[in-house]
Protein backbone atom coordinates (compact mmCIF):
# COMPACT_ATOMS: atom_id res chain seq x y z
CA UNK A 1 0.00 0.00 0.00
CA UNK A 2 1.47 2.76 -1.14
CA UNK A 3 1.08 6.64 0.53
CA UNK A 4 1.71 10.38 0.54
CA UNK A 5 4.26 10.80 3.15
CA UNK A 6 4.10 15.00 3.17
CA UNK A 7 2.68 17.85 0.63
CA UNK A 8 3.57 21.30 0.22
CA UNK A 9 3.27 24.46 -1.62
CA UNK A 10 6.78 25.78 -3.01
CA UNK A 11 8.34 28.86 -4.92
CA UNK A 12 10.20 28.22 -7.95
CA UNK A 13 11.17 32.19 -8.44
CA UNK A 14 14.38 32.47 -10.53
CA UNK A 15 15.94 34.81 -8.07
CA UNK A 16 16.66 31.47 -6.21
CA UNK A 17 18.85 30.86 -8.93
CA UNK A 18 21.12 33.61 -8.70
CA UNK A 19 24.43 34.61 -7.36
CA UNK A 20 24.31 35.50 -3.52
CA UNK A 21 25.66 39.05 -4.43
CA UNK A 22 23.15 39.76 -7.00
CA UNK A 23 20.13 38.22 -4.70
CA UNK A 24 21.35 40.99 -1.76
CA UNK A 25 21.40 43.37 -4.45
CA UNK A 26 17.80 42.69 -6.20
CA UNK A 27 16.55 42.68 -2.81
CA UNK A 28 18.31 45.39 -1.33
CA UNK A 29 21.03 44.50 1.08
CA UNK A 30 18.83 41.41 2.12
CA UNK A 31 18.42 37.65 1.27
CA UNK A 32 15.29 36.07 -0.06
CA UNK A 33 14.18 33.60 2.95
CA UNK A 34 13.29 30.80 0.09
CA UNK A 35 17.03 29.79 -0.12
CA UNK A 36 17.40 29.06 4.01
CA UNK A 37 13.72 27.79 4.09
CA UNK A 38 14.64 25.06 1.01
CA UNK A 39 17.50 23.61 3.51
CA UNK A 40 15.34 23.79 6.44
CA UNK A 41 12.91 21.53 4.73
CA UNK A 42 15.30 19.11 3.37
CA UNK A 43 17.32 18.44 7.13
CA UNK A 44 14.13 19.29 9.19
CA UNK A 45 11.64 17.08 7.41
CA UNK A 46 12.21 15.12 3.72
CA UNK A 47 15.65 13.83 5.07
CA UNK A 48 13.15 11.88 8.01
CA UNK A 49 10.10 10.76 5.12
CA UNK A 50 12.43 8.46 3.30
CA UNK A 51 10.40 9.30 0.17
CA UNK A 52 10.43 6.94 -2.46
CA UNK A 53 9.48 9.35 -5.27
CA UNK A 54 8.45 13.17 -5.52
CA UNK A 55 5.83 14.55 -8.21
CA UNK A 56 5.99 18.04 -8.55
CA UNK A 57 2.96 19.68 -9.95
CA UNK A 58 5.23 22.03 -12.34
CA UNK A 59 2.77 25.60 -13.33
CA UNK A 60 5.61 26.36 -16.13
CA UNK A 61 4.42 23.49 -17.92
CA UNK A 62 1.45 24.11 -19.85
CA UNK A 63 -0.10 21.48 -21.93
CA UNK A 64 -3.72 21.57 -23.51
CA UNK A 65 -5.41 18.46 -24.87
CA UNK A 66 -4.73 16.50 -21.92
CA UNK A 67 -2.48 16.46 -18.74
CA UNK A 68 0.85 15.30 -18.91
CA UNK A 69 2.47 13.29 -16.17
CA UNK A 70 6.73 12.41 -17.02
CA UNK A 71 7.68 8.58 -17.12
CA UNK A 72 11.50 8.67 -18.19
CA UNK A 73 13.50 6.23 -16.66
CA UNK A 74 16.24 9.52 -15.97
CA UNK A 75 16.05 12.88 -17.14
CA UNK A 76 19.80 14.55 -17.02
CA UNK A 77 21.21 17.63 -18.87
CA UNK A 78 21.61 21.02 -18.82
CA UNK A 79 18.95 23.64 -18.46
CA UNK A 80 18.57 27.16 -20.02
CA UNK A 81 15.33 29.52 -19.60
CA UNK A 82 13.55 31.02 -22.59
CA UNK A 83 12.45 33.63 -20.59
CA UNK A 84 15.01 34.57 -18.20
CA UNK A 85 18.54 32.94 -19.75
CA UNK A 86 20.49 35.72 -18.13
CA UNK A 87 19.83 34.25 -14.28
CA UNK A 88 18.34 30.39 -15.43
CA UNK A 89 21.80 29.52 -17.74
CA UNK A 90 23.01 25.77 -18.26
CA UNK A 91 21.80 24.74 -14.75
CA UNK A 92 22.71 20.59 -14.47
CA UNK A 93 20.19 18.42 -13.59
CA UNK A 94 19.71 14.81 -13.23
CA UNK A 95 16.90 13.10 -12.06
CA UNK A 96 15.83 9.92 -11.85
CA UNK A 97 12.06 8.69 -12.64
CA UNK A 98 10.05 6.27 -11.95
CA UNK A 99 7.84 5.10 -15.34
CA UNK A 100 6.05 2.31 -13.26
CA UNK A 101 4.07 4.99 -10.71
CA UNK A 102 3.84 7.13 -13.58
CA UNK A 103 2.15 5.25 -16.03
CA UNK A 104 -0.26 4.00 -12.91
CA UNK A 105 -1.25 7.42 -12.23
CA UNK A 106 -2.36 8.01 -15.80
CA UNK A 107 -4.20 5.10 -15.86
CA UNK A 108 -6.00 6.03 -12.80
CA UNK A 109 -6.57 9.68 -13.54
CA UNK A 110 -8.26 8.24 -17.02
CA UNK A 111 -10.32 5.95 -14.76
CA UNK A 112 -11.37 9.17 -13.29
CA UNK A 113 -12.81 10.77 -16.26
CA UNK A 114 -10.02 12.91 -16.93
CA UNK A 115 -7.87 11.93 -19.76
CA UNK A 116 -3.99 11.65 -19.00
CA UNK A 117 -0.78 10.73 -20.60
CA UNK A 118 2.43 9.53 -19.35
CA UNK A 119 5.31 10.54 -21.62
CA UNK A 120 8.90 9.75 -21.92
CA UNK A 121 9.58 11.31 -25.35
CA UNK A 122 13.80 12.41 -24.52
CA UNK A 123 13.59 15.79 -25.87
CA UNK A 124 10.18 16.37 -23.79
CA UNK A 125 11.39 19.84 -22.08
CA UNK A 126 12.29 20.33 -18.74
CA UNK A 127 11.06 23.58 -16.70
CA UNK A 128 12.20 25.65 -13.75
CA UNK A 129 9.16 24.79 -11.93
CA UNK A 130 10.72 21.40 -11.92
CA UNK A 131 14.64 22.39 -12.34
CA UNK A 132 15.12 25.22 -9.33
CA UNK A 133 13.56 23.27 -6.57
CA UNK A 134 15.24 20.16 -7.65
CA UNK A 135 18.55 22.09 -7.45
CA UNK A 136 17.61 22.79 -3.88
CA UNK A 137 15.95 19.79 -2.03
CA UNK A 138 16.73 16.64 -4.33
CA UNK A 139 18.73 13.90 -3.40
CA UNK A 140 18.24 10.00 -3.99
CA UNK A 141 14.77 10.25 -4.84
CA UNK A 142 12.86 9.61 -8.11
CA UNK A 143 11.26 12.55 -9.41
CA UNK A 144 8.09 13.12 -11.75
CA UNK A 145 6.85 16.28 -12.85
CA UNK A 146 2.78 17.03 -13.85
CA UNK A 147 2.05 19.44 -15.91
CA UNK A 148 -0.86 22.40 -16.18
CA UNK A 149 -3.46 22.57 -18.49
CA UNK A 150 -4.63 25.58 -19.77
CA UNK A 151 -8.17 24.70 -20.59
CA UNK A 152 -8.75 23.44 -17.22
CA UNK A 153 -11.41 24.09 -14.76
CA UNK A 154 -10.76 23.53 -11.27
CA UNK A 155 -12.81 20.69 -11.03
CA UNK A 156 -10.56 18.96 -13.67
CA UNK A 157 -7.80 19.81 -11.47
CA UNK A 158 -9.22 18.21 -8.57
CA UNK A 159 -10.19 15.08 -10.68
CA UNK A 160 -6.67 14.71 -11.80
CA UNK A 161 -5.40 15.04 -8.02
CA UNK A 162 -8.06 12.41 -6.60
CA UNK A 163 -6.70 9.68 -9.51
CA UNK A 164 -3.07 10.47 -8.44
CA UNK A 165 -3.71 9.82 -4.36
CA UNK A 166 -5.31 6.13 -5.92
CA UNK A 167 -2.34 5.36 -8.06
CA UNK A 168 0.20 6.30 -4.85
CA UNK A 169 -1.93 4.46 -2.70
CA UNK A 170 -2.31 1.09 -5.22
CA UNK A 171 1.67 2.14 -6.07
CA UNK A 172 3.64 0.65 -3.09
CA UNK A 173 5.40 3.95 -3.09
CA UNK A 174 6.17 6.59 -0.17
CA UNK A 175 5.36 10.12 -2.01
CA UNK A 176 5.68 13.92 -1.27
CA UNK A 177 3.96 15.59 -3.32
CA UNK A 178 4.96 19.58 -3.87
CA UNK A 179 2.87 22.50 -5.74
CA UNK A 180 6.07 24.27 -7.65
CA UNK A 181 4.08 27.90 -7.78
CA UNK A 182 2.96 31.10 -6.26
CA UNK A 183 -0.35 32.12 -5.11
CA UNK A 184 -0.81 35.75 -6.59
CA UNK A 185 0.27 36.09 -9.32
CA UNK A 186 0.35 39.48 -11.37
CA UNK A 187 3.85 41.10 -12.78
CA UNK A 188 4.18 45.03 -12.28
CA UNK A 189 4.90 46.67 -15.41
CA UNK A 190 7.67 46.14 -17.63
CA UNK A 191 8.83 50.00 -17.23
CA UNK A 192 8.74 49.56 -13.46
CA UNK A 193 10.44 46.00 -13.34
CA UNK A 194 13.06 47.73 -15.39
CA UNK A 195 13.62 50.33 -13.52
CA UNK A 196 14.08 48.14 -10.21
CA UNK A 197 11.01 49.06 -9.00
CA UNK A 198 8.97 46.10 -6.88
CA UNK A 199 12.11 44.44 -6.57
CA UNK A 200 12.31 43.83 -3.04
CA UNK A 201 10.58 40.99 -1.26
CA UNK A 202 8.47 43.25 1.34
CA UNK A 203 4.84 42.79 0.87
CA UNK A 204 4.12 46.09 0.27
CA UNK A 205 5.44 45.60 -3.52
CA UNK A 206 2.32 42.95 -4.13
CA UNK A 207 0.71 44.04 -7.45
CA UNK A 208 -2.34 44.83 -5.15
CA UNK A 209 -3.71 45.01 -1.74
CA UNK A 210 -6.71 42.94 -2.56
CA UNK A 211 -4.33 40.10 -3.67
CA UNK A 212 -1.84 40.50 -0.88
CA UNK A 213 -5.08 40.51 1.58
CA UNK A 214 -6.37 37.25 -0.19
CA UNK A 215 -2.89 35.86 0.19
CA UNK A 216 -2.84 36.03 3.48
CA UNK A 217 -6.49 34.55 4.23
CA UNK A 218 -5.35 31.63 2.75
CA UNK A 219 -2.38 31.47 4.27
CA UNK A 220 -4.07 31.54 7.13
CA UNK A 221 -6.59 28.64 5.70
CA UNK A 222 -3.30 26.56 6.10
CA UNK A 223 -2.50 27.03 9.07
CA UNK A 224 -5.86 26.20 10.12
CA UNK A 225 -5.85 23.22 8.21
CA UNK A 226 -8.78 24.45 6.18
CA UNK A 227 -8.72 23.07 2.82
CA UNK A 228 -12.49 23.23 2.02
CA UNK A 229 -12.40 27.39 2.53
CA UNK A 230 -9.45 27.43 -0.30
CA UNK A 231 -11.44 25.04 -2.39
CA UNK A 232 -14.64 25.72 -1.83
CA UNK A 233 -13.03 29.99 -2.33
CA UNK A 234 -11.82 29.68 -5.47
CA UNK A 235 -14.05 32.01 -7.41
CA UNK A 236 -13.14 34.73 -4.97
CA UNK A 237 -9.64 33.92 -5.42
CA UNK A 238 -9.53 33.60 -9.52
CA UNK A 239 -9.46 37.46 -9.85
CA UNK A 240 -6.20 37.61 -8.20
CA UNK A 241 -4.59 35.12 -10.94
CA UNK A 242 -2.91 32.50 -8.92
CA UNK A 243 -0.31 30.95 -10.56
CA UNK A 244 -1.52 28.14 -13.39
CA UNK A 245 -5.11 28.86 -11.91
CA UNK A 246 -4.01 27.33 -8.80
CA UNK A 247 -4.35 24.10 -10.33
CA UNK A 248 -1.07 22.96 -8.76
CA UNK A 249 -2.57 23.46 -5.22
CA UNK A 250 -5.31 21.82 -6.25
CA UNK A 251 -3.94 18.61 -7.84
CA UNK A 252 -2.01 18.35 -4.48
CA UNK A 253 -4.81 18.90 -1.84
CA UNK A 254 -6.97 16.42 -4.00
CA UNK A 255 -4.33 13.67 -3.83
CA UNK A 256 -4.59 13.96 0.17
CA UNK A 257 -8.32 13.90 0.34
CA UNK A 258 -9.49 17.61 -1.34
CA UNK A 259 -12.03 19.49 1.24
CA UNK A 260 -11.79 17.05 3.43
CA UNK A 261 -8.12 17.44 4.20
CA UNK A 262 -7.14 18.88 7.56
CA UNK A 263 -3.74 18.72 7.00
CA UNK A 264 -2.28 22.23 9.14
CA UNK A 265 0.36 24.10 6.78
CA UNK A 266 3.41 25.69 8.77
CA UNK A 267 5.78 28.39 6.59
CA UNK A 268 9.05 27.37 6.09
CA UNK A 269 9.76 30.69 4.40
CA UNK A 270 8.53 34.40 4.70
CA UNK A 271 5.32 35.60 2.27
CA UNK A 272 7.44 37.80 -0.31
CA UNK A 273 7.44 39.67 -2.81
CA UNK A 274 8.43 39.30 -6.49
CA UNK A 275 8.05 42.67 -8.94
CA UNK A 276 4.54 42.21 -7.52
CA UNK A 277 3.96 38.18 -7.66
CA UNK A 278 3.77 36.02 -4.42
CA UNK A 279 6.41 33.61 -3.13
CA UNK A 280 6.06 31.27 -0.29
CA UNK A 281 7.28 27.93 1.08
CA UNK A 282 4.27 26.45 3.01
CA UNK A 283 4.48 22.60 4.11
CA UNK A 284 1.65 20.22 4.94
CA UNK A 285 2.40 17.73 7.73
CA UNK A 286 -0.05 14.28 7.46
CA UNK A 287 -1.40 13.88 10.76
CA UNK A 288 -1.07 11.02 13.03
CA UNK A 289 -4.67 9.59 11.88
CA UNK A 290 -4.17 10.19 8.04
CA UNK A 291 -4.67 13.13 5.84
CA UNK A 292 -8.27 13.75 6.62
CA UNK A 293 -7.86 13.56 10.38
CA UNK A 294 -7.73 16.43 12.69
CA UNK A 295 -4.36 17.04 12.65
């Protein structure tokens, strides 16, 4: 019987990528909190989960007809962003996979009336939502990435998470699973990013104070271990463009029982700032009695 060991919600931002000299700079004689809270989660909780495999609900990968779950034996090489080469250059990666969970899962989230694919095509890209957080936590682990689809509703999202919490659990596998995105998600100008405006991570620099304040009462939501308010909130939160419509929240809550999850979320990094998008480490301990359990 396989089972999700731990979940959490994770920043990808490129500035986690850069040079300590030009992260004090961009932020303005300070250090993003991200970096330190990546290391405290590795010592302080994934080194004691002995996780089998990770699956990392990726928001920088967009697919369309159908979701996308990775089933390469190994993916290794050297990674380059289209959109930000200058701080994402020729980063080395190498992570190994693990086809046999992922073709289970998209059998299982077909079963579930959403149509899935498991693909190991060798020149399938690779993306930062994947690449930076695997440069910071991952060790001996097998690694899968899921992608986003842009035609999704929520409910698809939460279909797709329910069929991946019964392939873990018919898997054999120990899992984490981790949502690579922000919550918020709106970019300040271009004229005001390239000026250096919005840089810094203080809160105030949030494209808005309606988003920052929705932030927060879901942040809060997790702490509480109130899954069914962020569900069940959605509409109210759409507005506010989370990233990839939140979907990689969503896939993950499903997997560990969707509204009914009372899994408590504790911060392993500060809420900040990025030219006005949110960033966040929050992690999802599985209570003593399971995932649906008052924790």
């Amino acid at each position: 019987m396989g089972e999700v060991v731990g979940a959490g919600l994770v920043s990808h931002v490129p500035t986690i990528m850069l040079p300590k000299e030009v992260r004090y700079e961009i932020y303005g004689g300070k250090d993003t909190t991200l970096i330190e809270g990546f290391k405290k989660l590795r010592s302080e909780v994934l080194d004691s989960l002995g996780a089998d495999t990770v699956i990392v609900f990726d928001t920088h990968w967009a697919t369309l007809v159908e979701f996308i779950v990775t089933s390469h034996e190994r993916r290794t090489g050297k990674y380059t962003s289209e959109e930000l080469p200058r701080g994402m250059c020729q980063v080395p990666y190498d992570l190994k996979g693990d086809p046999e969970l992922a073709e289970l899962i998209a059998a299982e989230v077909d079963a579930n009336g959403t149509r899935c694919t498991a693909n190991d095509d060798p020149y399938l890209p690779i993306n930062y939502g994947t690449v930076n957080v695997a440069h910071h936590i991952a060790k001996d682990e097998a690694w899968l990435s899921v992608g986003m689809n842009m035609a999704a509703k929520a409910s698809d999202y939460l279909k797709v998470g329910e069929g991946i919490g019964r392939a873990i659990a018919k898997s054999g596998r120990k899992v984490v699973l981790l949502a690579s995105g922000s919550m918020s998600h709106t970019f300040h100008t271009f004229q005001d990013i390239s000026n250096g405006k919005y840089e810094t991570a203080d809160p105030a620099n949030i494209f808005s104070d309606a988003a920052r304040e929705a932030d927060y009462e879901r942040l809060e939501w997790f702490k509480e271990g109130n899954h069914a308010a962020v569900i069940d909130g959605m509409p109210a939160y759409y507005p506010h463009k989370p990233e990839g419509a939140f979907g990689h929240y969503l896939m993950m809550a499903a997997a560990i029982g969707g509204r009914d999850c009372k899994a408590k979320g504790r911060q392993f990094s500060d809420y900040e700032n990025s030219v006005g998008t949110s960033q966040v480490h929050v992690w999802f301990d599985k209570p003593e009695g399971g995932w649906t359990a008052e924790a």
